[in-house]
Protein backbone atom coordinates (compact mmCIF):
# COMPACT_ATOMS: atom_id res chain seq x y z
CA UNK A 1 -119.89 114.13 137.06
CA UNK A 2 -116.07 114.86 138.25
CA UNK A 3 -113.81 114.82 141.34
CA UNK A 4 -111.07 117.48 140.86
CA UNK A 5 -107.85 116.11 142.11
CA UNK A 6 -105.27 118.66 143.46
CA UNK A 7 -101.78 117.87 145.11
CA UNK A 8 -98.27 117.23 145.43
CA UNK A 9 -96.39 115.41 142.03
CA UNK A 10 -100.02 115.15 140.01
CA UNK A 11 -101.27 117.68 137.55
CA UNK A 12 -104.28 118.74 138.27
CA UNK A 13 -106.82 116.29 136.72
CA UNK A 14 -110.91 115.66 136.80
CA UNK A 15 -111.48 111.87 138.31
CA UNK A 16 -114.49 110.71 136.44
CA UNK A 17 -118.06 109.32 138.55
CA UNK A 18 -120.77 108.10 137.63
CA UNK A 19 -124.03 107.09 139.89
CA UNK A 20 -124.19 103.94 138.61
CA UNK A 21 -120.12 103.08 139.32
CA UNK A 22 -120.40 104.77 142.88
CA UNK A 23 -116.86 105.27 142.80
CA UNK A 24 -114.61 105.43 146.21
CA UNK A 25 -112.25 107.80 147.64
CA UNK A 26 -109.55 104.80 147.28
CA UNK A 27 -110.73 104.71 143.98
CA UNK A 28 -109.30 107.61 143.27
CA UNK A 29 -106.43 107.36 145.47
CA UNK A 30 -105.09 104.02 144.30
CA UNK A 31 -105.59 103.96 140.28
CA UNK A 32 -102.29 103.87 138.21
CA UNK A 33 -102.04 107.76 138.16
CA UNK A 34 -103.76 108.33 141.88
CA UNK A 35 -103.59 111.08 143.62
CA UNK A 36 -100.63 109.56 145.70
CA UNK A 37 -99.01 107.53 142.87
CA UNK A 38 -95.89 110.23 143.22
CA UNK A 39 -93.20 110.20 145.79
CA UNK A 40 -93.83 113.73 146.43
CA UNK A 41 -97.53 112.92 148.02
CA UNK A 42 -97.45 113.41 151.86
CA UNK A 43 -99.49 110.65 152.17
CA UNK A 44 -100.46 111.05 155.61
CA UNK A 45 -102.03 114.57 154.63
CA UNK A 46 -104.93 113.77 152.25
CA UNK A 47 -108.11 116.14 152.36
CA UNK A 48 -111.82 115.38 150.64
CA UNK A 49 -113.37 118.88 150.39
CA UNK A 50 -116.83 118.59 149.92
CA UNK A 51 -120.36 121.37 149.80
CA UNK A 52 -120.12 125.04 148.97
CA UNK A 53 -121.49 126.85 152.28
CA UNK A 54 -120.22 125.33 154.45
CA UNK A 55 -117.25 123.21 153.14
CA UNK A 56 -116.74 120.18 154.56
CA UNK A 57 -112.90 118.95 154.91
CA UNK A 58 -112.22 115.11 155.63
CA UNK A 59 -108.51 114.25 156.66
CA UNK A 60 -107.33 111.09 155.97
CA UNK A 61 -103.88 109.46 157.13
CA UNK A 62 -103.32 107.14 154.40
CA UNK A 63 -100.19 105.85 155.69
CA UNK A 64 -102.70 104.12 158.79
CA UNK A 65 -103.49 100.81 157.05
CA UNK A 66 -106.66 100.70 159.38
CA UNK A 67 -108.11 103.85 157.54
CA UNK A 68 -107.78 102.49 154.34
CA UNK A 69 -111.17 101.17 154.89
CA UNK A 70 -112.66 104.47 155.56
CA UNK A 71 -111.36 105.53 151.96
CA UNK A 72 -113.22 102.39 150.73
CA UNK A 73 -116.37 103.45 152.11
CA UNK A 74 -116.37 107.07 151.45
CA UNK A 75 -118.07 107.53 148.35
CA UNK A 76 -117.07 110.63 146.17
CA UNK A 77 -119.57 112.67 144.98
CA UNK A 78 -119.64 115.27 142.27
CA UNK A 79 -117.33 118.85 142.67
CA UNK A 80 -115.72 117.18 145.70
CA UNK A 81 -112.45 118.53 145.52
CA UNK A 82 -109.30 115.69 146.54
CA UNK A 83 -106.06 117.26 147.93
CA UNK A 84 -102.63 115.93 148.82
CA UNK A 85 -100.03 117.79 150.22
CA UNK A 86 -96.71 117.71 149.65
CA UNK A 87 -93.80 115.87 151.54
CA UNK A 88 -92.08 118.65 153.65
CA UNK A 89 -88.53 117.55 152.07
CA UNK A 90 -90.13 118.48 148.71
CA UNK A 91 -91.37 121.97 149.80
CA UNK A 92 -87.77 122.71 151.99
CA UNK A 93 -85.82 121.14 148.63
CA UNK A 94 -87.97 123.51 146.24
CA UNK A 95 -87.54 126.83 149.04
CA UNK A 96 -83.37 125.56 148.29
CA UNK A 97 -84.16 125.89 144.87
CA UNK A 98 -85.40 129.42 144.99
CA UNK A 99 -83.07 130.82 147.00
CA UNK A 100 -79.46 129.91 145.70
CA UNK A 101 -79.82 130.71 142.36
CA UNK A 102 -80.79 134.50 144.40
CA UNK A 103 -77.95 133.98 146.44
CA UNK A 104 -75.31 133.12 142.97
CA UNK A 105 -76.48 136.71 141.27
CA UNK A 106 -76.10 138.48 144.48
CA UNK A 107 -72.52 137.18 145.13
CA UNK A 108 -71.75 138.10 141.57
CA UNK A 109 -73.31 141.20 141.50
CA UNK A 110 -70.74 142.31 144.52
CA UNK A 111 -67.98 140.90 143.21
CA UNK A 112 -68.21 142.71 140.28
């Protein structure tokens, strides 16, 4: 059985459960490679998406050391889906990205 793990600095990766481990959401939060091991994790935006119809979403603040102990309870089960957005300074810095290298060709484009 897997957890798919989506989100900000992380490739996209299968966290690996079994029924006899009974792993944790802060399992797979906190491991060496966790979903908010990178810098770029908004850890105050972390979703468990769980079912098919409906889907379930669970927010949890990470950065509120008092829910840390919801993550500990909340067992993962298999196809839940774990999300972490992304820091807004990462998305404005990669929007920045995108749009001078636009704005370089246009200006050369005129001047030529």
């Amino acid at each position: 059985d897997k957890v798919f793990v989506l989100g900000a600095g992380i490739s996209p990766t299968k966290f690996n459960i079994s029924p006899s481990k009974r792993e944790t959401l802060a399992d797979a939060l906190f491991t060496e490679d966790g979903a908010i091991s990178s810098a770029k994790a908004n850890r105050s935006e972390v979703y468990l998406l769980r079912g098919n119809d409906p889907v379930i979403a669970y927010h949890l603040n990470a950065l509120n050391t008092s829910r840390l102990i919801v993550a500990e309870a909340m067992e993962l089960r298999p196809n839940d889906i774990l999300y972490v957005s992304e820091q807004p300074l990462s998305s404005f810095n990669r929007a920045l990205e995108r749009i001078f290298p636009l704005r370089s060709l246009i200006s050369n484009d005129t001047s030529n």
